[in-house]
Protein backbone atom coordinates (compact mmCIF):
# COMPACT_ATOMS: atom_id res chain seq x y z
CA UNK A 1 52.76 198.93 38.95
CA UNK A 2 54.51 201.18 36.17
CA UNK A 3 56.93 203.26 36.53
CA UNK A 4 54.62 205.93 34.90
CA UNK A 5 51.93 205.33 37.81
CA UNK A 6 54.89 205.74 40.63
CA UNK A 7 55.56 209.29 38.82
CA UNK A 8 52.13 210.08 38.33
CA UNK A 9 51.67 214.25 39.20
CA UNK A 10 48.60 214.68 37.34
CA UNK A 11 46.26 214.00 40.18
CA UNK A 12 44.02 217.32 42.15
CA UNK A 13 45.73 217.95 44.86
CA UNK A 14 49.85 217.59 46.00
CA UNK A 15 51.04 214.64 47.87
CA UNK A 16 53.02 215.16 50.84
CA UNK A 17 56.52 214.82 48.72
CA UNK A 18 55.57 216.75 45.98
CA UNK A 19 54.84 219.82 47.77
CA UNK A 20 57.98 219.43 49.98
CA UNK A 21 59.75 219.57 46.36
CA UNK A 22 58.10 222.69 45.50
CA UNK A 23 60.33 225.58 44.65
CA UNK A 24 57.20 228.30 45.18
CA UNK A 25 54.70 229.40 48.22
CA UNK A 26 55.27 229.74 51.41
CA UNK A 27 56.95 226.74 53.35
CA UNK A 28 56.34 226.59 57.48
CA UNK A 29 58.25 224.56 60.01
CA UNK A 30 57.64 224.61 63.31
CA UNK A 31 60.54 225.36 65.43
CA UNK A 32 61.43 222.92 68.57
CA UNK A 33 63.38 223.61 71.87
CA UNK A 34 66.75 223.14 70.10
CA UNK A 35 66.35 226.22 67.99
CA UNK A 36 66.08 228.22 71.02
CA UNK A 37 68.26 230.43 73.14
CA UNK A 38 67.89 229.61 77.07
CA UNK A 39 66.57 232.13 79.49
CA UNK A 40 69.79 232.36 81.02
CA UNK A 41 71.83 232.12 77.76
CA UNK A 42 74.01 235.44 76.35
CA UNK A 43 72.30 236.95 73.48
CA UNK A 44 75.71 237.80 71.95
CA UNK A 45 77.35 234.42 72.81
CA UNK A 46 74.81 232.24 73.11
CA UNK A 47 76.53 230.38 75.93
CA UNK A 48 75.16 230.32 80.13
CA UNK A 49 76.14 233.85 80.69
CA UNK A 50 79.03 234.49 82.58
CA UNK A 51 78.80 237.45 85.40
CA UNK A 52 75.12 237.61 83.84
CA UNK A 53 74.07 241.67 83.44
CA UNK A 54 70.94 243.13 82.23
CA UNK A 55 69.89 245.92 80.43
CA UNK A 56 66.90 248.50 80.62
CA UNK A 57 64.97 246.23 78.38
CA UNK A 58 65.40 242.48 80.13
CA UNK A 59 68.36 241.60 77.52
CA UNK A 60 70.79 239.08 79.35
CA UNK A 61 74.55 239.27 78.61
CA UNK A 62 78.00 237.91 79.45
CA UNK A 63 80.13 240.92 81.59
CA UNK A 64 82.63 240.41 79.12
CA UNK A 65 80.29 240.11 76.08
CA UNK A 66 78.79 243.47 76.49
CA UNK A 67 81.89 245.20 77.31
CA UNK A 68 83.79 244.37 74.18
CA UNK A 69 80.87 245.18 72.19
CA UNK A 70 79.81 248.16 73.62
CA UNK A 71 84.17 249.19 73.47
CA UNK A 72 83.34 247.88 69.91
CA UNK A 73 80.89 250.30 69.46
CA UNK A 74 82.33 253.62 70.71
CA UNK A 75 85.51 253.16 68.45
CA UNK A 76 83.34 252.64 65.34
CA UNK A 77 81.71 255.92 66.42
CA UNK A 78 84.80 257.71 66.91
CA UNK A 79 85.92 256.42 63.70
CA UNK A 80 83.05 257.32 61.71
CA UNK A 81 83.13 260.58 63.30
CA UNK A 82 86.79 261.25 62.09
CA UNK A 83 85.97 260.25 58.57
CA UNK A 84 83.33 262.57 58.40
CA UNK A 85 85.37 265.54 59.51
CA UNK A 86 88.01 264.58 56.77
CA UNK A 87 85.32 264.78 54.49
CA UNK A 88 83.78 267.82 55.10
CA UNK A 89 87.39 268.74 54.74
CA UNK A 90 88.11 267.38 51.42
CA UNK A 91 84.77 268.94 50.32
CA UNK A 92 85.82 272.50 51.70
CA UNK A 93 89.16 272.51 50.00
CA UNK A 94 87.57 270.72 46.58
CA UNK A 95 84.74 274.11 47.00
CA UNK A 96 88.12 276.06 47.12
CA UNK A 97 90.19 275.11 44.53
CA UNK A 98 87.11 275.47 42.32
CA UNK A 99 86.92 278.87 43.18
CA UNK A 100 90.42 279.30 42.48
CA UNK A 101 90.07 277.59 38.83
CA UNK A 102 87.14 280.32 38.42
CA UNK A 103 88.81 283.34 39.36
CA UNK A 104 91.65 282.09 37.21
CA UNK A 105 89.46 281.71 34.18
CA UNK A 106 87.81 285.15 34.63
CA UNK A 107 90.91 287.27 35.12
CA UNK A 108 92.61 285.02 31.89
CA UNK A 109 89.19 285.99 29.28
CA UNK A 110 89.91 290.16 31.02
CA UNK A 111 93.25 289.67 29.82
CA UNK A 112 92.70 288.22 26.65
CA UNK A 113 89.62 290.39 25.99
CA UNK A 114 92.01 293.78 27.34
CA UNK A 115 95.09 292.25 24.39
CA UNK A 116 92.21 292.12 21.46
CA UNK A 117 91.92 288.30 21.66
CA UNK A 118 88.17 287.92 22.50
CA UNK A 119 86.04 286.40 19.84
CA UNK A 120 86.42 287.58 15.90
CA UNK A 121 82.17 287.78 16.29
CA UNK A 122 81.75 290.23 19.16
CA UNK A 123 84.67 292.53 17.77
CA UNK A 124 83.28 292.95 14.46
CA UNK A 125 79.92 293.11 15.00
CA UNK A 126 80.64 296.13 18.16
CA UNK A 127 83.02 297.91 15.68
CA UNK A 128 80.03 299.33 13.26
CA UNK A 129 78.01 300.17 15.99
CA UNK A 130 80.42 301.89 17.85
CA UNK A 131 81.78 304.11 15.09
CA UNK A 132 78.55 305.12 14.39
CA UNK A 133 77.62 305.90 17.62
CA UNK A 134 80.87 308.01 17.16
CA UNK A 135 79.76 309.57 14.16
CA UNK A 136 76.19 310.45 15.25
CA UNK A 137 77.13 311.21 19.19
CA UNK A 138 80.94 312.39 19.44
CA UNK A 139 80.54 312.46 23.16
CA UNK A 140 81.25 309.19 25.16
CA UNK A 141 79.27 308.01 28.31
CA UNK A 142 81.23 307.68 31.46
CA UNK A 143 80.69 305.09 34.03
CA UNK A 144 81.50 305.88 37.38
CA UNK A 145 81.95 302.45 39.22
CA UNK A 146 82.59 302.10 43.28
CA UNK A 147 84.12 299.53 45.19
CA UNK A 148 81.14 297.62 45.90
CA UNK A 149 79.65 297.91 42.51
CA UNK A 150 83.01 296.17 41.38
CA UNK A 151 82.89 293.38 43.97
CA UNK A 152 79.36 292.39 43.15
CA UNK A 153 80.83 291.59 39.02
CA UNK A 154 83.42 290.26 39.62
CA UNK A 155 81.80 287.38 42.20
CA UNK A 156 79.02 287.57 39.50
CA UNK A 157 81.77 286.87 36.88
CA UNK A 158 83.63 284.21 39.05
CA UNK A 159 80.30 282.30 39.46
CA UNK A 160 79.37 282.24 35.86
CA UNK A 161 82.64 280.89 35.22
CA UNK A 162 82.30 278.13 38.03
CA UNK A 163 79.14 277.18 36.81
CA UNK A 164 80.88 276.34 32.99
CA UNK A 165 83.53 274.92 34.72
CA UNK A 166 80.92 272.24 36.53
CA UNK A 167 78.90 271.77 33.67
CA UNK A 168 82.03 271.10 31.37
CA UNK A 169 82.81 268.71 34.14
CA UNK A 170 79.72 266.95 33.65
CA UNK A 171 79.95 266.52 30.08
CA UNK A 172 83.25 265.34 30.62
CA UNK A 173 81.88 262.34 32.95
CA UNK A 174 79.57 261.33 30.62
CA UNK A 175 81.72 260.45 28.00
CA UNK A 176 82.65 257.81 31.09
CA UNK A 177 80.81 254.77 31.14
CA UNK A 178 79.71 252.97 34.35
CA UNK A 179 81.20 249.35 34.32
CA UNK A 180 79.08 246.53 36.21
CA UNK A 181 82.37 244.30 36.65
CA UNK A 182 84.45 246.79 38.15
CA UNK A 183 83.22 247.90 42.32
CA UNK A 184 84.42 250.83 41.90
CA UNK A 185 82.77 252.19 38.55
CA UNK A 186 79.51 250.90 39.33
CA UNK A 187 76.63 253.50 39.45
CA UNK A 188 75.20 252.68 43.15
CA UNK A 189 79.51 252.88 44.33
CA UNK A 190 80.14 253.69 47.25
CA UNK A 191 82.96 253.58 49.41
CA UNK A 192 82.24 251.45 52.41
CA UNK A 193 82.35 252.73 55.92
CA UNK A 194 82.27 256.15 54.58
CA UNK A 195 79.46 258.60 56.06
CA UNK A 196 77.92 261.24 53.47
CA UNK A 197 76.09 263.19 56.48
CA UNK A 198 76.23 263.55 60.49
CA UNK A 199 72.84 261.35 60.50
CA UNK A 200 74.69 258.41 59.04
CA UNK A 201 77.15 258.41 62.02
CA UNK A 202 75.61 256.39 65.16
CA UNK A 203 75.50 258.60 68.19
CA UNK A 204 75.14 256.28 70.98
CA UNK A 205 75.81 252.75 71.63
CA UNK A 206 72.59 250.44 71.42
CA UNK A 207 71.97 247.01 72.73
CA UNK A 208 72.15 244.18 70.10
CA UNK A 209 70.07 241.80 72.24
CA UNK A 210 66.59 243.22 71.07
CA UNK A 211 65.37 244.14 67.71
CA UNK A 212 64.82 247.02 67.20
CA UNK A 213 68.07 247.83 68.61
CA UNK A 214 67.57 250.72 71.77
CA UNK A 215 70.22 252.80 73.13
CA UNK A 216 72.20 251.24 76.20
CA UNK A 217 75.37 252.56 77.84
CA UNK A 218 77.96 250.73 80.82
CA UNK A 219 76.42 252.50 83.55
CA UNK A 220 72.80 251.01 82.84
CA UNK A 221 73.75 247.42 83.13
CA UNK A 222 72.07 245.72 86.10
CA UNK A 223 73.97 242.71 87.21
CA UNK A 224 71.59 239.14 87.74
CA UNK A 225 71.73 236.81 90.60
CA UNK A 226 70.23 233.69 89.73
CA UNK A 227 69.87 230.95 92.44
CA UNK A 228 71.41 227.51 91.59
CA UNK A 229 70.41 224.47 93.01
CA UNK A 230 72.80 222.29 95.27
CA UNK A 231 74.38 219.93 92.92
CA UNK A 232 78.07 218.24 93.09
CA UNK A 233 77.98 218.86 89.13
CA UNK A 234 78.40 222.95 88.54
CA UNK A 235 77.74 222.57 85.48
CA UNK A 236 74.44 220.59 85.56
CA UNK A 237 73.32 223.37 88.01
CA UNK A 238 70.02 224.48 86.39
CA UNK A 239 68.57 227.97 87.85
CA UNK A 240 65.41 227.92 90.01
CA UNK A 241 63.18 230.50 92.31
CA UNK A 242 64.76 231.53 95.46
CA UNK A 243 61.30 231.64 97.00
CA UNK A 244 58.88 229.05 95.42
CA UNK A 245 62.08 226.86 94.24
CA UNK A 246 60.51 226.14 90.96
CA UNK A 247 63.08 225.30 87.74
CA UNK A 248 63.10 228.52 86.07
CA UNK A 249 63.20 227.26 81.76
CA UNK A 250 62.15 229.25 78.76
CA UNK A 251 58.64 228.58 79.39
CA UNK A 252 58.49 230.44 82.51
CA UNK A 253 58.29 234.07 82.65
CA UNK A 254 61.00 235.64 84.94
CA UNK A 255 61.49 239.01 87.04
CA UNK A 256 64.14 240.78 88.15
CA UNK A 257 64.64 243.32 90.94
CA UNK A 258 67.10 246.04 89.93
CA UNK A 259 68.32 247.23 93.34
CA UNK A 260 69.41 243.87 94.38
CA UNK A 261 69.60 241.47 90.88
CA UNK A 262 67.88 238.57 92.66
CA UNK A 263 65.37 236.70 89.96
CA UNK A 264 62.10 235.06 90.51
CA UNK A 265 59.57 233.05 89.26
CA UNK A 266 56.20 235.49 87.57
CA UNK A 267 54.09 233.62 90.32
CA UNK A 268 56.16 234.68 93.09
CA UNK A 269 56.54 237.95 91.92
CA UNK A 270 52.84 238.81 91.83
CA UNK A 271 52.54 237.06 95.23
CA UNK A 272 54.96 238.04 96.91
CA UNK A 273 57.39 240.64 95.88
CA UNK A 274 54.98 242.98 94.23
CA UNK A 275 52.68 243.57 97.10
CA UNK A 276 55.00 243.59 99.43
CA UNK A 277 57.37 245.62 97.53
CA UNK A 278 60.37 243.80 99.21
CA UNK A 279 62.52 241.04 97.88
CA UNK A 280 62.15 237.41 99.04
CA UNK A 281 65.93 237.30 99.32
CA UNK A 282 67.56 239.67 100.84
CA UNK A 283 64.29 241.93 102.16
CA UNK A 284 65.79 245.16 100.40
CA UNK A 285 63.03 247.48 99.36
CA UNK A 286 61.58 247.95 95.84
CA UNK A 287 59.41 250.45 94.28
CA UNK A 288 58.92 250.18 90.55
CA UNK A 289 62.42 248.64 89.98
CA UNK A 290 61.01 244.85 88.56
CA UNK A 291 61.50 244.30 84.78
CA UNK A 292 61.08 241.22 82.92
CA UNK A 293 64.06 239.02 81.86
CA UNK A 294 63.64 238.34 77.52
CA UNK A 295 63.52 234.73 76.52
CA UNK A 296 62.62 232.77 74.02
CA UNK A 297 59.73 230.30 74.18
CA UNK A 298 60.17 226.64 73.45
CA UNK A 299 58.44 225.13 70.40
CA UNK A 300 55.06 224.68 71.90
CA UNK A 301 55.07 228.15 73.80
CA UNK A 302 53.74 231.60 73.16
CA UNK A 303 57.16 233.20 74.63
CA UNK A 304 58.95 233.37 71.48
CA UNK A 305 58.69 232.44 67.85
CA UNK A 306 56.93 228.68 67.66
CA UNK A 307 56.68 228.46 64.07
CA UNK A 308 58.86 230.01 61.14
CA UNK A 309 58.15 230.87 57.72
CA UNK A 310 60.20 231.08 54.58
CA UNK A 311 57.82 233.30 51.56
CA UNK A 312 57.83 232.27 48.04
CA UNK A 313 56.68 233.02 44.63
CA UNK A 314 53.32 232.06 44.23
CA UNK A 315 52.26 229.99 41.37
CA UNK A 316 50.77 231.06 38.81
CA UNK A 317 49.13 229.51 35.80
């Protein structure tokens, strides 16, 4: 055989290695039970959780996991918070000091318009008519201006000048180049961590366990009991059903009863707990308080994500 018939690609249809070489489409790989997070795993640490608590939504955590996030949280908040006031503060004083500039500018053109240094144009051209108007009407009109009359000219006055100020400002910056190779002179800069407006600042601390993320404060953690079997090993304990003593695994959907964090099997649960609306444990009484612990499904299970995809760009000839 020759070498040209081992490379041969002109055939119909892809062979198995050529299309695993392809650098377009969509490529799909099914995921097995090692790309998984256990039920009883941390969604921040991804280790057995330790002092396992719960949230609202069935998220499991480590105690000390979800504390130093959450503590995490509420300083980046207060942080964010305190950058935001400074700059409402910067933009305050910048608002004043353009005012200032204004004012400045107005009562500098009255002074230079009051010691006959206004333009050549305006002084020449208003000479003729007014010594005409002279000649023809001796009498002069008198204006009789109040405080408020006053006021309302001079702010008039002080915002035409701020607006020339801005748009000489303007000009100025475009004279100014944005540079790509330079952060800080690129046209999308911005400086990082810094909020333009109150609904860039996060209000409340969410869980990170669950996408999208949901709000979820200290005092709504529900700590989890699960029951261990009897084993000289602790750590090749593996977590089963109180009640049915089943090995609980990410293929089997599990409960949990708020008011006393004991965990059971789905099967169970419908038998048992739910119509009896007591725990198999320690008999407390339960009303709606049963959510669902989140886990992942293994590869060949409908719990989670089975199969994954990675989109391409499609060829085209």
């Amino acid at each position: 055989m020759t070498k040209h018939s081992k490379n041969n690609t002109a055939s119909s249809i892809f062979s198995y290695a050529e299309y695993k070489k392809l650098d377009y489409g969509t490529k799909k790989q099914r995921l097995g039970n090692e790309s998984m997070r256990r039920f009883d795993a941390c969604a921040l640490c991804l280790n057995r959780a330790r002092e396992p608590l719960a949230c609202n939504e069935g998220h499991l955590f480590c105690k000390e996991c979800v504390y130093t996030d959450l503590l995490t949280q509420k300083k980046d908040i207060k942080r964010q918070k305190e950058r935001l006031e400074a700059l409402k503060r910067e933009a305050e004083e910048d608002k004043k000091r353009a005012r200032q500039a204004a004012r400045d500018r107005v009562l500098s053109e009255f002074e230079k318009g009051q010691l006959g240094l206004a333009a050549a144009s305006n002084t020449t051209t208003t000479s003729g008519s007014t010594s005409e108007s002279s000649a023809v009407n001796p009498l002069k009109r008198k204006f009789n201006f109040d405080a408020s009359t006053v006021e309302t000219l001079a702010l008039e006055a002080e915002e035409a000048a701020l607006r020339k100020i801005e748009l000489e400002q303007i000009e100025g910056l475009k004279a100014k180049l944005p540079d790509f190779w330079l952060p800080s002179l690129t046209p999308t800069y911005t400086s990082s961590g810094d909020p333009k407006s109150l609904e860039d600042v996060k209000l409340q601390t969410t869980c990170r366990g669950g996408n999208p993320a949901h709000p979820l404060a200290m005092k709504n953690l529900i700590p989890v009991k699960f029951t261990y079997e009897t084993s000289s090993n602790p750590d090749s304990q593996q977590a089963m059903c109180p009640s049915c003593k089943k090995i609980l695994s990410n293929n089997t959907l599990i409960y949990l009863a708020k008011p006393c964090a004991h965990v059971t099997c789905k099967t169970c649960t419908d038998t048992l707990v739910r119509p009896a609306k007591q725990c198999v444990v320690c008999d407390t009484t339960l009303k709606l308080d049963i959510i669902e612990l989140k886990r992942e499904g293994t590869g060949f299970a409908g719990g989670g994500m089975a199969e994954t995809s990675k989109a391409g760009v499609a060829f085209q000839g």
